[in-house]
C-alpha atoms as a PDB file:
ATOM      1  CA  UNK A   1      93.540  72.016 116.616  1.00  0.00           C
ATOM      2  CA  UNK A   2      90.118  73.379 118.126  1.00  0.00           C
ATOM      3  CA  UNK A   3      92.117  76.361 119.172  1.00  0.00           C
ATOM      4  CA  UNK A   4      93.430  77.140 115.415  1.00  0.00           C
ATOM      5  CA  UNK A   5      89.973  76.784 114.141  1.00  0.00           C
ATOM      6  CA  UNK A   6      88.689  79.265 116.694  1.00  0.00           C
ATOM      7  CA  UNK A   7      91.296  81.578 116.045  1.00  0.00           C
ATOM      8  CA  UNK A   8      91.043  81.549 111.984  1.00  0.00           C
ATOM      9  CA  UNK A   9      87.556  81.849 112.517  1.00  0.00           C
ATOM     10  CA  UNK A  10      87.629  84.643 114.724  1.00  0.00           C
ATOM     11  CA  UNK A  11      90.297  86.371 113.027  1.00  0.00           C
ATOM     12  CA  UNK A  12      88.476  85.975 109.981  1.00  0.00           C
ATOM     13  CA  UNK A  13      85.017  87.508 111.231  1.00  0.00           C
ATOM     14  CA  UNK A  14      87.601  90.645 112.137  1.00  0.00           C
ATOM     15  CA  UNK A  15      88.836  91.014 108.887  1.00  0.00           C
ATOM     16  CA  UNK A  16      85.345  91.162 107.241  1.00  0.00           C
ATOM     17  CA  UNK A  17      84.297  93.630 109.349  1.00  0.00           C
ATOM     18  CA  UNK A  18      87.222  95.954 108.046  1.00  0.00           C
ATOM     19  CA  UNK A  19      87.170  94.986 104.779  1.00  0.00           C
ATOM     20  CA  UNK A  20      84.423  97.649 103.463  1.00  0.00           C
ATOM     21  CA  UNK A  21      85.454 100.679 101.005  1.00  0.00           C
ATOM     22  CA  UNK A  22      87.719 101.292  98.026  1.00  0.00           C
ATOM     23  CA  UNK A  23      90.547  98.410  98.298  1.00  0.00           C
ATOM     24  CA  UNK A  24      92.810 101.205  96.352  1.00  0.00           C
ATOM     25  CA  UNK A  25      93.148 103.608  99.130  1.00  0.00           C
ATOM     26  CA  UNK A  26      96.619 105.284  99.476  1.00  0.00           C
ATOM     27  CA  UNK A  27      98.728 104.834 102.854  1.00  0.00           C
ATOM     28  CA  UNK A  28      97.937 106.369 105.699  1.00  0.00           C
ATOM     29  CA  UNK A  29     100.739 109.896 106.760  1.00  0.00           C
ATOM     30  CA  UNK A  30     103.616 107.950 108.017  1.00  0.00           C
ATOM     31  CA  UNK A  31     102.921 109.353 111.478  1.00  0.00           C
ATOM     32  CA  UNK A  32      99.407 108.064 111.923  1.00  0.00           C
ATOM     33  CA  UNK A  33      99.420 106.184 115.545  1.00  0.00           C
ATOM     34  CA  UNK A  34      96.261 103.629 114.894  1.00  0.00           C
ATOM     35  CA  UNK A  35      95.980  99.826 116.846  1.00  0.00           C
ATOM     36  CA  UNK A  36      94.094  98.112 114.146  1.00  0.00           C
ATOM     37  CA  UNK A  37      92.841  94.858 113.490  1.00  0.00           C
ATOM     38  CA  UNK A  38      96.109  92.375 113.381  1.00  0.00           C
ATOM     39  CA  UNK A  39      96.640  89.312 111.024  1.00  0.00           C
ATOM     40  CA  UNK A  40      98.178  87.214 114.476  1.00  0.00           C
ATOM     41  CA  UNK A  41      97.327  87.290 118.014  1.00  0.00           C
ATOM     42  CA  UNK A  42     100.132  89.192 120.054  1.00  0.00           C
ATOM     43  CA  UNK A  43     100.947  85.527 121.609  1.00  0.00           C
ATOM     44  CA  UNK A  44     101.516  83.482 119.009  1.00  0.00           C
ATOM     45  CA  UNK A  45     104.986  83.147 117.091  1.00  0.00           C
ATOM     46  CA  UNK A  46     104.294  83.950 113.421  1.00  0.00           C
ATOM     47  CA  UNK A  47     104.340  81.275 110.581  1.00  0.00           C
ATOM     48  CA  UNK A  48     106.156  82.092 107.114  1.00  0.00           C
ATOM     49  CA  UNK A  49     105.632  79.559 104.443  1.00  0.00           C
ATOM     50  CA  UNK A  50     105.138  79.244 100.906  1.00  0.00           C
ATOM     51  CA  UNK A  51     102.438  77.616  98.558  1.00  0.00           C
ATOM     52  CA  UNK A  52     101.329  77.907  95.089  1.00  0.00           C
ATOM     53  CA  UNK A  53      98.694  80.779  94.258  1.00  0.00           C
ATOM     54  CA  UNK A  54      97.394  81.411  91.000  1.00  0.00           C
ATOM     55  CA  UNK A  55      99.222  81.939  88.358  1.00  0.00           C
ATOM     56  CA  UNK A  56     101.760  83.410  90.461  1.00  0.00           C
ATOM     57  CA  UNK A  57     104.216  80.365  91.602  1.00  0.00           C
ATOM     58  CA  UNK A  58     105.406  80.302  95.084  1.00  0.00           C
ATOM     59  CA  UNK A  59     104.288  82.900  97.040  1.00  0.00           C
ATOM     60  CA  UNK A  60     104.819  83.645 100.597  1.00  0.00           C
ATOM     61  CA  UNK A  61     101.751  82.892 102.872  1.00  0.00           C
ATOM     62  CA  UNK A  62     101.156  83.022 106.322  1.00  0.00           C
ATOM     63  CA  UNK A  63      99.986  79.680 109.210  1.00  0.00           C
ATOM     64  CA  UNK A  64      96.450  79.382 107.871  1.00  0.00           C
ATOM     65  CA  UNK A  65      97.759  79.448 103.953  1.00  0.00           C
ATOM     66  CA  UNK A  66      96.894  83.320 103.429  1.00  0.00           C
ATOM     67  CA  UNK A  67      98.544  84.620 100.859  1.00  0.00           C
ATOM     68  CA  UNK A  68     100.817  88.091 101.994  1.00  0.00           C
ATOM     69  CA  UNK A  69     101.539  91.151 100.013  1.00  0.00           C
ATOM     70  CA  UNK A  70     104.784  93.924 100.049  1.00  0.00           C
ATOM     71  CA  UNK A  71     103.407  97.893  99.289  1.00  0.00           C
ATOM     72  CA  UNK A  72     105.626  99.894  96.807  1.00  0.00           C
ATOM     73  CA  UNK A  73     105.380 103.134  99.058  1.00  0.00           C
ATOM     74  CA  UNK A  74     107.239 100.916 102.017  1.00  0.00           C
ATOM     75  CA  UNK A  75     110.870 101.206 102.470  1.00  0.00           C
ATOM     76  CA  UNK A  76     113.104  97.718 102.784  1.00  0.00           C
ATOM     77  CA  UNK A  77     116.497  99.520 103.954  1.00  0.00           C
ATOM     78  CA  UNK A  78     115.613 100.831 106.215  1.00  0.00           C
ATOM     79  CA  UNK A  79     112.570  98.576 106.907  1.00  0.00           C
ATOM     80  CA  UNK A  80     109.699 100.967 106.938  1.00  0.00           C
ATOM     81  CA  UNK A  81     106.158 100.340 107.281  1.00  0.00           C
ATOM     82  CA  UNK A  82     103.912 103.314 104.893  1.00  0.00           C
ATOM     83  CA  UNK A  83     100.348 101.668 105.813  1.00  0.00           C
ATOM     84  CA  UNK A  84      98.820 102.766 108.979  1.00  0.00           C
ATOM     85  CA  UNK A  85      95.130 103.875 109.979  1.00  0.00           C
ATOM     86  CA  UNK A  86      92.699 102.898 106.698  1.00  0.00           C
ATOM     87  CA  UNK A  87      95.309 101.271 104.823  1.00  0.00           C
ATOM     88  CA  UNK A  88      96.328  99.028 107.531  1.00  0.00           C
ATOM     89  CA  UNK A  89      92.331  97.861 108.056  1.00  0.00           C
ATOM     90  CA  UNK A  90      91.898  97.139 104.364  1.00  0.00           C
ATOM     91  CA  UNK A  91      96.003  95.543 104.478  1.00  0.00           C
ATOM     92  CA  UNK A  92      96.315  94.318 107.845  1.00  0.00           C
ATOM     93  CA  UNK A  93     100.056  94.215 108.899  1.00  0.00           C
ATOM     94  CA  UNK A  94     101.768  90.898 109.810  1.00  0.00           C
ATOM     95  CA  UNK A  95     102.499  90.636 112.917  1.00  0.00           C
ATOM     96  CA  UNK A  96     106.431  89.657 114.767  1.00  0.00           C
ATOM     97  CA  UNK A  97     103.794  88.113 117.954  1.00  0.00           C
ATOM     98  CA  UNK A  98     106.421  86.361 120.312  1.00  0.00           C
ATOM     99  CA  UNK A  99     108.947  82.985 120.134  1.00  0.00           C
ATOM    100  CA  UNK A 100     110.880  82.080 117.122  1.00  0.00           C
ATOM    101  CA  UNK A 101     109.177  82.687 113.647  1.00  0.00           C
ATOM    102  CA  UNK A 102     107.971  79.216 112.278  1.00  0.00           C
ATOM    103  CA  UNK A 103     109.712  79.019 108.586  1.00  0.00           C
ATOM    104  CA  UNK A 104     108.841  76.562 105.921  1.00  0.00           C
ATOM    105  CA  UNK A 105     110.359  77.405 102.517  1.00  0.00           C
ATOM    106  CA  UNK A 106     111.122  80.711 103.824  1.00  0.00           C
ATOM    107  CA  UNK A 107     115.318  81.806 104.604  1.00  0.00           C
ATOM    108  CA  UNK A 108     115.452  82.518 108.157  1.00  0.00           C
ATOM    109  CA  UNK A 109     118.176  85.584 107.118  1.00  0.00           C
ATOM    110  CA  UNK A 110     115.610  87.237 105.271  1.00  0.00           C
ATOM    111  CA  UNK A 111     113.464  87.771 108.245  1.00  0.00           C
ATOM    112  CA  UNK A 112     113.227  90.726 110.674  1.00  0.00           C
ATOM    113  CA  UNK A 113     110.755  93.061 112.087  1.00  0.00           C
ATOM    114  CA  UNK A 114     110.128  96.522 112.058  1.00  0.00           C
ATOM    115  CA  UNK A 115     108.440  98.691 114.821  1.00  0.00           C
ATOM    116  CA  UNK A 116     105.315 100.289 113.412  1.00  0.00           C
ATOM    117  CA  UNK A 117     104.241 103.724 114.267  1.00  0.00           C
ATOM    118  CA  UNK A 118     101.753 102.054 117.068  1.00  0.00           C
ATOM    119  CA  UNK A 119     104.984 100.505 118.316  1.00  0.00           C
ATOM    120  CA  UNK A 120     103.834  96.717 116.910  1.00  0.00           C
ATOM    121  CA  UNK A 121     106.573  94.611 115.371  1.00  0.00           C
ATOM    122  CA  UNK A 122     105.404  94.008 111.784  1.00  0.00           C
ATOM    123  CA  UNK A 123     107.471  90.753 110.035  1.00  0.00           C
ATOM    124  CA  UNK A 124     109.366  92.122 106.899  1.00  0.00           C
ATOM    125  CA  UNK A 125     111.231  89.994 104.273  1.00  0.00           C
ATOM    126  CA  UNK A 126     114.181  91.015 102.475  1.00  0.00           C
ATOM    127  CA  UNK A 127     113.698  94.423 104.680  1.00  0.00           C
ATOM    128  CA  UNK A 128     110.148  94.919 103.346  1.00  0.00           C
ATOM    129  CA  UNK A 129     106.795  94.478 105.461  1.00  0.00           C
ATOM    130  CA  UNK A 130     104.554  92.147 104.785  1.00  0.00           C
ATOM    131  CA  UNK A 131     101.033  92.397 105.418  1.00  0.00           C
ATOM    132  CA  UNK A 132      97.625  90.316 104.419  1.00  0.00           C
ATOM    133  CA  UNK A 133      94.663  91.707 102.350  1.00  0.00           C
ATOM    134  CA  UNK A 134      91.385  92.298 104.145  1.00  0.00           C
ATOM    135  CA  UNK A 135      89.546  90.902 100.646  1.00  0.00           C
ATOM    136  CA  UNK A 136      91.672  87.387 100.851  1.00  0.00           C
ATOM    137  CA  UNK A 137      88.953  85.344 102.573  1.00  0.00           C
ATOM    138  CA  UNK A 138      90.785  82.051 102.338  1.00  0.00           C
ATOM    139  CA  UNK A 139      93.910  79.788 101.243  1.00  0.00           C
ATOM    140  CA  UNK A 140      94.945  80.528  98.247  1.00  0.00           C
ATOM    141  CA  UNK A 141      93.070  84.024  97.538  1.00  0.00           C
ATOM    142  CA  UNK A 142      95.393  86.827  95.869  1.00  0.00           C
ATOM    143  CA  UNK A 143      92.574  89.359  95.307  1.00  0.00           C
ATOM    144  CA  UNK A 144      95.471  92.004  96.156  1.00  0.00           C
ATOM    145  CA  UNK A 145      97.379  91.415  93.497  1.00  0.00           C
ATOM    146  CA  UNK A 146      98.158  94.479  91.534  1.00  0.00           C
ATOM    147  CA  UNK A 147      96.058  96.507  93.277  1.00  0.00           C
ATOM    148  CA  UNK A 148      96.668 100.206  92.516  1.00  0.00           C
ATOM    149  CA  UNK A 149     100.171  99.032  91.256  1.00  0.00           C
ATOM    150  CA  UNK A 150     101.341  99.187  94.535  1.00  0.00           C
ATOM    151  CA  UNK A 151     100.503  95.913  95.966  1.00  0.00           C
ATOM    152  CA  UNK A 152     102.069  92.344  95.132  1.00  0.00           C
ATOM    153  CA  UNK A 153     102.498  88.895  96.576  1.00  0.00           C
ATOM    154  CA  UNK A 154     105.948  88.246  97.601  1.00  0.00           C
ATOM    155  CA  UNK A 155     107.930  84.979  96.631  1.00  0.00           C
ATOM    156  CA  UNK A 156     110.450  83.322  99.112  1.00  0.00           C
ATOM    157  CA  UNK A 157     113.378  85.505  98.088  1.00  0.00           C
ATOM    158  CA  UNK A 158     111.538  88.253  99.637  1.00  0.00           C
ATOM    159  CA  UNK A 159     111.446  89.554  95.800  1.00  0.00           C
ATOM    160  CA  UNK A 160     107.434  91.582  95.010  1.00  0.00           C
ATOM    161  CA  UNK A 161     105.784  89.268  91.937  1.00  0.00           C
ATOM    162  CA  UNK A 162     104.475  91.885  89.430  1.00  0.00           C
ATOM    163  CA  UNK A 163     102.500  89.426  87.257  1.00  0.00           C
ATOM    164  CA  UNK A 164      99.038  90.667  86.829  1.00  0.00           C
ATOM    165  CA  UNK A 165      96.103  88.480  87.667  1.00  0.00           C
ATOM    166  CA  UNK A 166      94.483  87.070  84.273  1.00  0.00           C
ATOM    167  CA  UNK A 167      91.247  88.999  83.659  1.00  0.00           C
ATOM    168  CA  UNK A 168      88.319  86.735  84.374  1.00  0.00           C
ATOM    169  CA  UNK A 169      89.775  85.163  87.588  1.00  0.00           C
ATOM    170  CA  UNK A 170      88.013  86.510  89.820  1.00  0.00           C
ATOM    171  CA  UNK A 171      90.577  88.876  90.953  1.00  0.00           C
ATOM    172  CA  UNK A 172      89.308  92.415  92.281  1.00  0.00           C
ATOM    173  CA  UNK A 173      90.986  95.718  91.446  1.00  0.00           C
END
């Protein structure tokens, strides 16, 4: 338990460091090679689940209860990954790590990887990448939500959730 709260904690300090400028900016060029900050430690088997965020439903989040997004400019068949360099600071990409993926809620056939430019296995669902939001500080956070239309949280049929976030909540554009 001491390790998880080291590792949210540390993985959390990394994200705020990353998470300065415009939270609109477009992909990176789909060849862009960059090793950025990464949402799991290479080690550790990822963790699918889902929770209820907002006014959203169930949404897919990842082991520490962070909510995860899909990016219109990706590509689910085949499974492409569009956010690299800037993008992928500001919407760090989930990362495959090793061992069987941890599911809760989550269809085991929906999940896969895809190798990223900087030859990282990102988790997709449905075919689609998933990836956190720099901004999301904790549990429940879906400050990504509609961001420059091309950002949504994901629900457990891999499906993007295109509900907008009620003005007032907090939410960040």
């Amino acid at each position: 338990m001491k390790r998880i709260a080291i590792l949210v904690g540390t993985v959390a300090l990394g994200l705020s460091v990353v998470a300065c400028g415009d939270d609109s900016t477009p992909a990176g060029s789909p060849g862009t090679t960059t090793n950025t900050t990464t949402s799991q430690p290479a080690a550790a088997a990822v963790k699918l689940a889902t929770a209820d965020v907002a006014d959203f439903g169930k949404v897919v989040v990842d082991g520490t209860g962070r909510t995860l997004y899909v990016f219109d400019k990706d590509t689910a068949n085949p499974s492409k990954s569009n956010c690299d360099g800037e993008c992928a600071a500001k919407w760090p990409p989930v990362l495959a790590g090793s061992g069987t993926p941890q599911l809760d809620g989550v269809d085991a056939a929906l999940v896969g990887t895809v190798t990223r430019t900087d030859g990282t296995k990102q988790v997709t669902l449905a075919g689609l990448p998933l990836y956190q939001f720099a901004s999301d500080t904790k549990a429940g956070d879906a400050k990504g939500q509609a961001v420059g239309e091309v950002w949504w949280v994901v629900g457990a049929d891999g499906k993007k959730i295109t509900t907008k976030p009620k003005s007032g909540d907090g939410y960040s554009y």
